[in-house]
Protein backbone atom coordinates (compact mmCIF):
# COMPACT_ATOMS: atom_id res chain seq x y z
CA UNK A 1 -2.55 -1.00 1.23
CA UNK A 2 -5.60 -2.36 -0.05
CA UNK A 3 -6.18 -3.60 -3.41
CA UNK A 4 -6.54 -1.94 -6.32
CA UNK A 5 -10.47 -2.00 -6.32
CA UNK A 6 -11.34 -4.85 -8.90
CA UNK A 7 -13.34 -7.39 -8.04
CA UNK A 8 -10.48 -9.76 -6.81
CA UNK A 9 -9.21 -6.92 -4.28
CA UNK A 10 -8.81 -7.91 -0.70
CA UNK A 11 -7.36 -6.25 2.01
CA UNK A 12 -3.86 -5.92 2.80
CA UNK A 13 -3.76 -8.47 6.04
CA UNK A 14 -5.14 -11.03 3.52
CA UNK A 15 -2.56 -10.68 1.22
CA UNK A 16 0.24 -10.47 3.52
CA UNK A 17 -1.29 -13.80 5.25
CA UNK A 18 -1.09 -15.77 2.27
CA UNK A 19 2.12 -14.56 1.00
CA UNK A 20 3.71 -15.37 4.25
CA UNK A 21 1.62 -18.97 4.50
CA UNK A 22 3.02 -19.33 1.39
CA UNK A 23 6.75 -18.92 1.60
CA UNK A 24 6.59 -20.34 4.53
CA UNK A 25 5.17 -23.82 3.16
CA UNK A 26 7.79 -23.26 0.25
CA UNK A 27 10.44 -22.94 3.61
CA UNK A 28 9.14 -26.21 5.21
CA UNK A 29 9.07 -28.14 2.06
CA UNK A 30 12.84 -26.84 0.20
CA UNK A 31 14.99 -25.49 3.28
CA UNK A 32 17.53 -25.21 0.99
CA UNK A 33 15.19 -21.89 -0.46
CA UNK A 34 16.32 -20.11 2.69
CA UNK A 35 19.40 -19.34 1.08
CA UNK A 36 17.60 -18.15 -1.93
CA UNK A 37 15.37 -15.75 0.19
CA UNK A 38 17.83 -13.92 2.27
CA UNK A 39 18.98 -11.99 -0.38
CA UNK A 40 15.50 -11.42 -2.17
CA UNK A 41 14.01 -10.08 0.93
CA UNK A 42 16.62 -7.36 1.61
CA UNK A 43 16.94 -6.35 -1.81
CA UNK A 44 13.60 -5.67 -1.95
CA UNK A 45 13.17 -3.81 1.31
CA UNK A 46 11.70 -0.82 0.47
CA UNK A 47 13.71 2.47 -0.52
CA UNK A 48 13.80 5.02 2.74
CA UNK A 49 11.63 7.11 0.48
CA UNK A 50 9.05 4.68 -0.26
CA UNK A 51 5.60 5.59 0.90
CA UNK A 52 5.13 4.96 4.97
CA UNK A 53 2.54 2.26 3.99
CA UNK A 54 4.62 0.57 1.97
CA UNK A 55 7.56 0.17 4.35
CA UNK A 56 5.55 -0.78 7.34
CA UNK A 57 3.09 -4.08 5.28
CA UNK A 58 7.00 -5.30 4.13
CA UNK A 59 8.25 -5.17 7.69
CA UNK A 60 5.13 -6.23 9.09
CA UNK A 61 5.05 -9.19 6.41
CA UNK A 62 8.69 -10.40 6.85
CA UNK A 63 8.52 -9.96 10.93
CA UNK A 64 5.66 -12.01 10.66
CA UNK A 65 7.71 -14.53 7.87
CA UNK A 66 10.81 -15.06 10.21
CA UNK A 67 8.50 -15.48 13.75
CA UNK A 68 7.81 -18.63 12.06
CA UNK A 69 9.94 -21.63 12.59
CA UNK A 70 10.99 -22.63 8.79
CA UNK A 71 11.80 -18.04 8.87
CA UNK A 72 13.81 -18.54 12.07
CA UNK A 73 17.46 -18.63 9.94
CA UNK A 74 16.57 -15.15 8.95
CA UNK A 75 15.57 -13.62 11.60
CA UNK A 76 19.22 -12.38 12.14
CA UNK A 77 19.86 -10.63 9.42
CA UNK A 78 16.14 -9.13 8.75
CA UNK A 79 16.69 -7.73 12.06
CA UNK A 80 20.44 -6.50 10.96
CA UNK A 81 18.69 -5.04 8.43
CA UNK A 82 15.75 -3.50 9.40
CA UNK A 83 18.06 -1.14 12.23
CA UNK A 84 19.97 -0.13 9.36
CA UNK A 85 17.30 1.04 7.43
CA UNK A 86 15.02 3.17 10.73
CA UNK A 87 19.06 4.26 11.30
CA UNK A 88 19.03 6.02 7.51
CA UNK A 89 15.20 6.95 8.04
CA UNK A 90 15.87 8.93 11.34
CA UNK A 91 19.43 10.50 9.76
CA UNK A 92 16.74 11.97 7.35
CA UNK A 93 14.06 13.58 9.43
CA UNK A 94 14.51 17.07 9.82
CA UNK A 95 13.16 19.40 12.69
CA UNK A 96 10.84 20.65 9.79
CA UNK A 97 9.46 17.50 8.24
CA UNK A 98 8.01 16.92 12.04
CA UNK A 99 6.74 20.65 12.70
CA UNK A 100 4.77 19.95 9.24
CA UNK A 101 3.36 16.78 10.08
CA UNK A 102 2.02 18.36 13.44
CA UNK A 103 -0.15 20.93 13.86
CA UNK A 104 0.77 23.59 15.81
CA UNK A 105 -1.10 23.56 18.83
CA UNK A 106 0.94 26.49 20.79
CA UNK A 107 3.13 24.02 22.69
CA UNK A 108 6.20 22.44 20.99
CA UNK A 109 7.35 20.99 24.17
CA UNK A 110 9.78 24.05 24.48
CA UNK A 111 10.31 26.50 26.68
CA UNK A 112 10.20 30.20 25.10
CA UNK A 113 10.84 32.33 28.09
CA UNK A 114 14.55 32.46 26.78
CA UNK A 115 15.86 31.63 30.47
CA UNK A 116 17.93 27.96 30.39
CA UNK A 117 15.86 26.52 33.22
CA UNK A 118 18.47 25.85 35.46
CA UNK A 119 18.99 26.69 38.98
CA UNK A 120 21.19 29.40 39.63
């Protein structure tokens, strides 16, 4: 997720780094805003069919928010969260989704011999 290319782009570590520096200085200075947050950062979690990218610089960027001390109080729920969401992500991959993403390189891991293996 880097920028868009301008001359003000910066890659996507940066930006996550001083987003999280600052909500976390905005957590240290009104701890009140905690209360605010919670909400706003599972709203926005992004949809199951968001782009892989996307999904994993949010997570990474709010795992990162709530290992600091002024994130601890959300830690909880982020983590509540976050199973929920890889839960509906893995209800949704299909045997086919993961055949297309590989390529096929003659083994699947099966066993085509069309015995059951066991010991009889």
């Amino acid at each position: 997720l880097e920028g868009t290319g301008g001359a003000g782009s910066r890659p996507a570590s940066e930006t996550t780094a001083a987003i999280v520096g600052a909500v976390e200085s905005i957590l240290t200075l009104v701890p009140l805003a905690v209360s605010v947050l919670r909400p706003t950062l599972l709203q926005r979690l992004p949809h199951k069919s968001s782009h892989r990218a996307t999904q994993c610089q949010y997570l990474r960027a709010a795992f990162r928010l709530v290992e600091t001390p002024s994130g601890a109080p959300l830690r909880d729920v982020l983590l509540q969260s976050v199973v929920a969401h890889m839960l509906e992500l893995d209800v949704d991959i299909k045997w086919e989704d993961i055949r297309a993403e590989r390529p096929n390189d003659g083994d699947d891991g099966g066993d085509d011999d069309g015995d059951d293996d066991s010991d009889d």
